[in-house]
C-alpha atoms as a PDB file:
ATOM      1  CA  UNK A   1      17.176  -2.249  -1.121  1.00  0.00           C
ATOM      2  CA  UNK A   2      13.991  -4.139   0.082  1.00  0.00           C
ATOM      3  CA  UNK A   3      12.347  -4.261   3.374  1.00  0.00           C
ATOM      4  CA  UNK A   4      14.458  -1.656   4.862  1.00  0.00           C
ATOM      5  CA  UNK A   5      14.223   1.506   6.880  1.00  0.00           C
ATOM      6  CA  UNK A   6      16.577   3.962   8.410  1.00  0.00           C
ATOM      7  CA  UNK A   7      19.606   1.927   7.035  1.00  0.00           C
ATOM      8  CA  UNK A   8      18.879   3.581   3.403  1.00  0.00           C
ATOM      9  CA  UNK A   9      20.266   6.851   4.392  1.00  0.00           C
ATOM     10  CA  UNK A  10      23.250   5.060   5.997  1.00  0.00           C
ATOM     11  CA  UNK A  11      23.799   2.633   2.689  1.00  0.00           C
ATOM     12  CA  UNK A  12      23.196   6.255   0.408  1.00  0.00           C
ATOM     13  CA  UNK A  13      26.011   7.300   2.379  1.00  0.00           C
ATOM     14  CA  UNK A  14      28.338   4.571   2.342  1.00  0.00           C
ATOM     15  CA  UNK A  15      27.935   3.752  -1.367  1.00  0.00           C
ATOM     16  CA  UNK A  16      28.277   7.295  -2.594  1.00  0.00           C
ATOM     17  CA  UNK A  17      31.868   7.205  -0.751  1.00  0.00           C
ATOM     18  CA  UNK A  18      32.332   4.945  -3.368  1.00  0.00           C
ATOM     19  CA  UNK A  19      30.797   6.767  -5.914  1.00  0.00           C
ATOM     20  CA  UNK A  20      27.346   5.125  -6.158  1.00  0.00           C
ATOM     21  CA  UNK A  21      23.792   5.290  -4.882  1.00  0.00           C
ATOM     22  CA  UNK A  22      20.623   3.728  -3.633  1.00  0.00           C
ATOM     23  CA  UNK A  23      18.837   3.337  -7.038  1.00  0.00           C
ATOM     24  CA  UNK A  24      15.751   2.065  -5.987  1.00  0.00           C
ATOM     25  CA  UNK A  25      13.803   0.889  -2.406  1.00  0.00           C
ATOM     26  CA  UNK A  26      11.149  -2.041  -2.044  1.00  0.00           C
ATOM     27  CA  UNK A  27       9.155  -2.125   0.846  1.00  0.00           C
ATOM     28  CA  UNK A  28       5.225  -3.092   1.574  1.00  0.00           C
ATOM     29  CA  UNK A  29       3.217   0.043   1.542  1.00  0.00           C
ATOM     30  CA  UNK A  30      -0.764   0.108   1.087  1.00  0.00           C
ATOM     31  CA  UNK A  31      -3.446   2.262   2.816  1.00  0.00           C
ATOM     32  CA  UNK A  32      -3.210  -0.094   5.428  1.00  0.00           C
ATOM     33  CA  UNK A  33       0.449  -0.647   6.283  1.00  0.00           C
ATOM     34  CA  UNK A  34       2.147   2.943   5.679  1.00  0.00           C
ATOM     35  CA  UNK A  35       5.357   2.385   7.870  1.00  0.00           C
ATOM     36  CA  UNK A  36       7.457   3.591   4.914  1.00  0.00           C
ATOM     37  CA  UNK A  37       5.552   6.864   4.825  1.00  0.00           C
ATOM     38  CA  UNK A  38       5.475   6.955   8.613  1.00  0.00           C
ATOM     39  CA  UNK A  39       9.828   6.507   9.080  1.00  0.00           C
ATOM     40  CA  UNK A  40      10.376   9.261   6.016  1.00  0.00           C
ATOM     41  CA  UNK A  41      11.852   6.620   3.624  1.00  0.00           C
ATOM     42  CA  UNK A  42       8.972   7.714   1.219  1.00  0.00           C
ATOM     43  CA  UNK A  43       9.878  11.652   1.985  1.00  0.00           C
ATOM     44  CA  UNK A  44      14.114  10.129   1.742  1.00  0.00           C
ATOM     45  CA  UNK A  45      13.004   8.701  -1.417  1.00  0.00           C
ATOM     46  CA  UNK A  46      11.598  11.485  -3.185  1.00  0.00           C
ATOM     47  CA  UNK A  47      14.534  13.953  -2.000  1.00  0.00           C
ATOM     48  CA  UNK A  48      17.269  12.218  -3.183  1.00  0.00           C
ATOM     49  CA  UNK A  49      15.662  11.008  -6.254  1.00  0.00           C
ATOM     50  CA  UNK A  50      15.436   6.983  -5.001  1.00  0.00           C
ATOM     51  CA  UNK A  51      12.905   5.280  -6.521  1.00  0.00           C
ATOM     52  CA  UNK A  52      10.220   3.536  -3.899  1.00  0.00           C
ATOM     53  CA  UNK A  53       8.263   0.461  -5.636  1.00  0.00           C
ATOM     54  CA  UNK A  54       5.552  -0.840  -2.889  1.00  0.00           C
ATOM     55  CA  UNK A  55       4.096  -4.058  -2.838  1.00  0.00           C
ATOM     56  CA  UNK A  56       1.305  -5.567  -1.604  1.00  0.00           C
ATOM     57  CA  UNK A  57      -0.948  -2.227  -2.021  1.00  0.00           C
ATOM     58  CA  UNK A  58      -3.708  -4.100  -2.213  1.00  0.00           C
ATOM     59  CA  UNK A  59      -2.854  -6.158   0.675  1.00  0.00           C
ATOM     60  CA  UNK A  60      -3.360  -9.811  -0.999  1.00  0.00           C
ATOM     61  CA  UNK A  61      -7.413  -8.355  -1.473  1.00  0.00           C
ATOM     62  CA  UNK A  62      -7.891  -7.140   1.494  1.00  0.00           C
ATOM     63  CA  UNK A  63      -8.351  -3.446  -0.278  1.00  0.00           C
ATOM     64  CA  UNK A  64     -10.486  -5.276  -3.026  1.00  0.00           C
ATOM     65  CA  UNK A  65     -13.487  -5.729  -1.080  1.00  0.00           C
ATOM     66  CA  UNK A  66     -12.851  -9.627  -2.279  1.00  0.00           C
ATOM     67  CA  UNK A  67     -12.405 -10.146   1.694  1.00  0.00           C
ATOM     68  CA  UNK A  68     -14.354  -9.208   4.720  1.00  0.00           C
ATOM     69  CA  UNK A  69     -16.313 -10.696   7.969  1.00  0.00           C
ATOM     70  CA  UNK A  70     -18.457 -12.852   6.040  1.00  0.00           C
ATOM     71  CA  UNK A  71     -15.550 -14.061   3.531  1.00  0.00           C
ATOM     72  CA  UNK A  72     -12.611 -13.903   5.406  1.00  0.00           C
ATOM     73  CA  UNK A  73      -9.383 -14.904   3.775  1.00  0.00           C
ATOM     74  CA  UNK A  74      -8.735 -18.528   3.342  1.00  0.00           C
ATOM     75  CA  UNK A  75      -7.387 -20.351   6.305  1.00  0.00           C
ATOM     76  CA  UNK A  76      -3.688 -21.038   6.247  1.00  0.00           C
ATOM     77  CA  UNK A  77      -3.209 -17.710   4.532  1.00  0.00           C
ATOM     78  CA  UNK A  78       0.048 -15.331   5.234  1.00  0.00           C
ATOM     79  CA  UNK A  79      -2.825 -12.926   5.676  1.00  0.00           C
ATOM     80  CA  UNK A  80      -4.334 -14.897   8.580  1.00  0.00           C
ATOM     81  CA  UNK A  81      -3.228 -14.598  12.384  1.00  0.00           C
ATOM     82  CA  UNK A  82      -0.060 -16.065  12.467  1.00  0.00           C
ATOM     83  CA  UNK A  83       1.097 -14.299   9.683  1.00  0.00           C
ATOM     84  CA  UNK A  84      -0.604 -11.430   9.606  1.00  0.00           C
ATOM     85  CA  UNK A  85      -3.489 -10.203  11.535  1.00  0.00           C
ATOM     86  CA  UNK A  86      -7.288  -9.374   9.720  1.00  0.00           C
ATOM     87  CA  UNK A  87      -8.988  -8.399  12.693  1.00  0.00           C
ATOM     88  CA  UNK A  88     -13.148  -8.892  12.356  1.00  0.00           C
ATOM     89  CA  UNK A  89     -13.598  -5.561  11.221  1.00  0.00           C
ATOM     90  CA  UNK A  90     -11.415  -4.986   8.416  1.00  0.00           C
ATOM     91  CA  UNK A  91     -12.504  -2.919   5.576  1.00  0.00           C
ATOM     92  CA  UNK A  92     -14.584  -3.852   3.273  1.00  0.00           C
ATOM     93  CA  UNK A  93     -16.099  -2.875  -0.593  1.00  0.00           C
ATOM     94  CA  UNK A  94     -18.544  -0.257  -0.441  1.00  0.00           C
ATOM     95  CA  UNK A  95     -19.734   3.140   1.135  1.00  0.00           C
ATOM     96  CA  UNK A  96     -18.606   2.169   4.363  1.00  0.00           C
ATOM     97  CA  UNK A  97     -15.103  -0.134   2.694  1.00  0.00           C
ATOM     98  CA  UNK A  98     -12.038   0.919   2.315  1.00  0.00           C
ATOM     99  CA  UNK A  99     -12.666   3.880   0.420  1.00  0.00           C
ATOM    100  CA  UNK A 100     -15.744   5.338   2.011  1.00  0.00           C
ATOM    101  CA  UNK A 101     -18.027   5.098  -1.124  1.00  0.00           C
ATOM    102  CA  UNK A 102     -15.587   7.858  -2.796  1.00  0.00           C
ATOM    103  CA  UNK A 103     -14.545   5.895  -5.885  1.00  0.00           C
ATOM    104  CA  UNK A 104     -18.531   5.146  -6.395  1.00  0.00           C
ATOM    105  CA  UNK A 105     -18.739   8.832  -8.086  1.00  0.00           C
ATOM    106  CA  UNK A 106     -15.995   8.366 -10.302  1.00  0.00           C
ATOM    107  CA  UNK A 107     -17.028   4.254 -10.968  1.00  0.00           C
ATOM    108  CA  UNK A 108     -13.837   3.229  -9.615  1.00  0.00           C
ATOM    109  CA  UNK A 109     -13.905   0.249  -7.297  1.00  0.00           C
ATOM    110  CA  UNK A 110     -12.352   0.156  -3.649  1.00  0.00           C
ATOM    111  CA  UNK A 111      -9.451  -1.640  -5.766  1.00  0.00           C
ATOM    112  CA  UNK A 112      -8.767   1.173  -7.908  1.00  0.00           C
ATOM    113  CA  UNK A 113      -9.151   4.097  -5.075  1.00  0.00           C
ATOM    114  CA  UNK A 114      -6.401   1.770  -3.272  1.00  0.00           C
ATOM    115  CA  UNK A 115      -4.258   1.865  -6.209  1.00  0.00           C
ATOM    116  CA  UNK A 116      -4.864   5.547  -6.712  1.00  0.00           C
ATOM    117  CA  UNK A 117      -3.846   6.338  -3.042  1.00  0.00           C
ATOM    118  CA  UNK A 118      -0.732   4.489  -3.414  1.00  0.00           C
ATOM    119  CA  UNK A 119       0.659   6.590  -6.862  1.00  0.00           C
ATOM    120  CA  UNK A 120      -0.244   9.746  -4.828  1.00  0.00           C
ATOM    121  CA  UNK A 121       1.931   8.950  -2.480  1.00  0.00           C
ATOM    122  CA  UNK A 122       4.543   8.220  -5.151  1.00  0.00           C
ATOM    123  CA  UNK A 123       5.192   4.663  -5.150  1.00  0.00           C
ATOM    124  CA  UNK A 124       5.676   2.702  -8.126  1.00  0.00           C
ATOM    125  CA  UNK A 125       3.705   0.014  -7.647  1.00  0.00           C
ATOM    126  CA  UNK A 126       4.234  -3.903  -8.065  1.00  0.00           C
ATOM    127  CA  UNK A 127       0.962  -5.049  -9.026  1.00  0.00           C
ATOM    128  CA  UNK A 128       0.249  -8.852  -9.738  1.00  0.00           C
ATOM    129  CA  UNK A 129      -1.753  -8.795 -12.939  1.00  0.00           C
ATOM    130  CA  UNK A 130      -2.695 -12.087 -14.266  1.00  0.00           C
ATOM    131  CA  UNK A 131      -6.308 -10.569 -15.637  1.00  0.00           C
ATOM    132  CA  UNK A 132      -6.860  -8.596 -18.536  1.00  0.00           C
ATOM    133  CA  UNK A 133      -9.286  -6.804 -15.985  1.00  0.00           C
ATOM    134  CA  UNK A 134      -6.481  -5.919 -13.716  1.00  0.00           C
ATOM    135  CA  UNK A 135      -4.721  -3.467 -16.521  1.00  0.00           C
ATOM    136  CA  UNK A 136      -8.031  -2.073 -16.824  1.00  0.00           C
ATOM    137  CA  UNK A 137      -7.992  -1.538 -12.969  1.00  0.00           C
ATOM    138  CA  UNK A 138      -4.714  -0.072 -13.333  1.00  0.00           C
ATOM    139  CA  UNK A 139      -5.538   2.240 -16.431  1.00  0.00           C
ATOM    140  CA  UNK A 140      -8.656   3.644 -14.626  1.00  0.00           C
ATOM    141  CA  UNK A 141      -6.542   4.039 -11.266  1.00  0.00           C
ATOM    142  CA  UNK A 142      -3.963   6.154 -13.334  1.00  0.00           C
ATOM    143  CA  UNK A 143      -7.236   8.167 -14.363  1.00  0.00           C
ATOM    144  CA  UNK A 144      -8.476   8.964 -10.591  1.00  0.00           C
ATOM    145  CA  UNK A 145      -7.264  12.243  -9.007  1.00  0.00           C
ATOM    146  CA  UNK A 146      -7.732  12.447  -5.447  1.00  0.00           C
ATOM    147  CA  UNK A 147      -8.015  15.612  -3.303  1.00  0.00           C
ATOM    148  CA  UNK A 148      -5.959  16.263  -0.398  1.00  0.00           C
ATOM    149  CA  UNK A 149      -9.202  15.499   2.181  1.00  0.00           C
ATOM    150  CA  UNK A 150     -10.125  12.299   0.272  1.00  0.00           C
ATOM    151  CA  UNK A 151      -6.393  11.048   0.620  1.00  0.00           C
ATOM    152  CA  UNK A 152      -6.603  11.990   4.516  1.00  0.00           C
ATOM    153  CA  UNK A 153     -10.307  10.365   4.675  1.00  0.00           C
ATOM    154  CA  UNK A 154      -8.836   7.356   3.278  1.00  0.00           C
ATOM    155  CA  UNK A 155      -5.974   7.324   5.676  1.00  0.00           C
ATOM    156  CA  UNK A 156      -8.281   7.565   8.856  1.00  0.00           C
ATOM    157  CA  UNK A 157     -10.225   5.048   7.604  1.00  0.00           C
ATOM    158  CA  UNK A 158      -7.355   2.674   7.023  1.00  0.00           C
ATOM    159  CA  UNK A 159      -6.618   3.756  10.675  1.00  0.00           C
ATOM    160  CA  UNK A 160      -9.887   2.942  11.698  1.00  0.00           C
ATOM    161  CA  UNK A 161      -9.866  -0.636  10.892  1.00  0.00           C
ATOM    162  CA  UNK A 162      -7.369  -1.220  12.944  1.00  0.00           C
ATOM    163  CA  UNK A 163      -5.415  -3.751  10.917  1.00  0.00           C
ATOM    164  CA  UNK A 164      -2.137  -5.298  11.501  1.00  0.00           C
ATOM    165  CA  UNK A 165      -0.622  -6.229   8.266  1.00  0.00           C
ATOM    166  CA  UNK A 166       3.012  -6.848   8.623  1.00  0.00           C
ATOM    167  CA  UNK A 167       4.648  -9.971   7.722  1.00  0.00           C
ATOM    168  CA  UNK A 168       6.780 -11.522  10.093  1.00  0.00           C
ATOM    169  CA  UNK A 169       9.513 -10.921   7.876  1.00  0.00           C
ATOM    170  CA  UNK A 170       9.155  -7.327   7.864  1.00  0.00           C
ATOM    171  CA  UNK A 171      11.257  -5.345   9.603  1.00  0.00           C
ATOM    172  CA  UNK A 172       9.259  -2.447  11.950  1.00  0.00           C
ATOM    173  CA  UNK A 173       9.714   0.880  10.366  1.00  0.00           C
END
């Protein structure tokens, strides 16, 4: 299933009548849209043994530190109001970025701490990797073990910046 929420239980439900299953759910989840997480699907998911893929974890660059007040994204972007909302403080790289400097003591960039957040949580993730640096990104993500309080620090400061990144097409969760 993709882009759903509470219907997953009720399509578990009606398909195991029949003697299957919800294999697998697809929905966006990143530090900075955790509806998923927030509804239970990614607590649903884990419990009956339904594997979650997230995209857009790094949110099109927004977690990348490629983006920010300066160097907004470019205009007629999904990522732009009308699509989605980057308000004028969204994170950026850096000790005060997405990740609060804590990937600097472990060399990881604010792209990697993103990516690290989001296989914590337990999502496999859908990563568009057209670089050779980008499964060297992913390798050093899969490296990175965050502690319970860097995991919540990210999470307030994803809160913090206040950011509205749901597609039109996404279903509220």
């Amino acid at each position: 299933m993709s882009n759903r929420g509470y219907e997953i239980a009720l399509a578990d439900r009606i398909l195991g009548d029949a003697g299957f299953g919800v294999e697998a759910v697809q929905n966006h989840f990143s530090l900075l849209h955790r509806g998923s997480e927030r509804a239970g699907i990614l607590a649903y998911c884990r419990e009956h043994d339904v594997r979650f893929f997230s995209y857009m974890v790094l949110e099109q660059g927004a977690l990348t530190g490629r983006y920010n007040p300066a160097n907004p994204m470019p205009e007629g972007s999904s990522r732009q109001p009308g699509g989605c909302v980057q308000r004028p403080h969204a994170p950026t790289a850096g000790a005060d970025g997405p990740d609060g400097g804590i990937g600097e003591d472990r060399g990881a960039s604010a792209a990697n701490v993103a990516t690290t957040w989001a296989i914590a949580k337990g999502a496999t993730l859908i990563i568009g990797v057209t670089k050779a640096s980008h499964v060297d990104g992913l390798t050093r993500a899969r490296g990175i073990e965050l502690a319970d309080a860097e995991i919540a620090e990210l999470e307030a400061l994803a809160d913090a910046a206040d950011v509205d990144t749901r597609g039109w097409w996404e279903p509220e969760m």
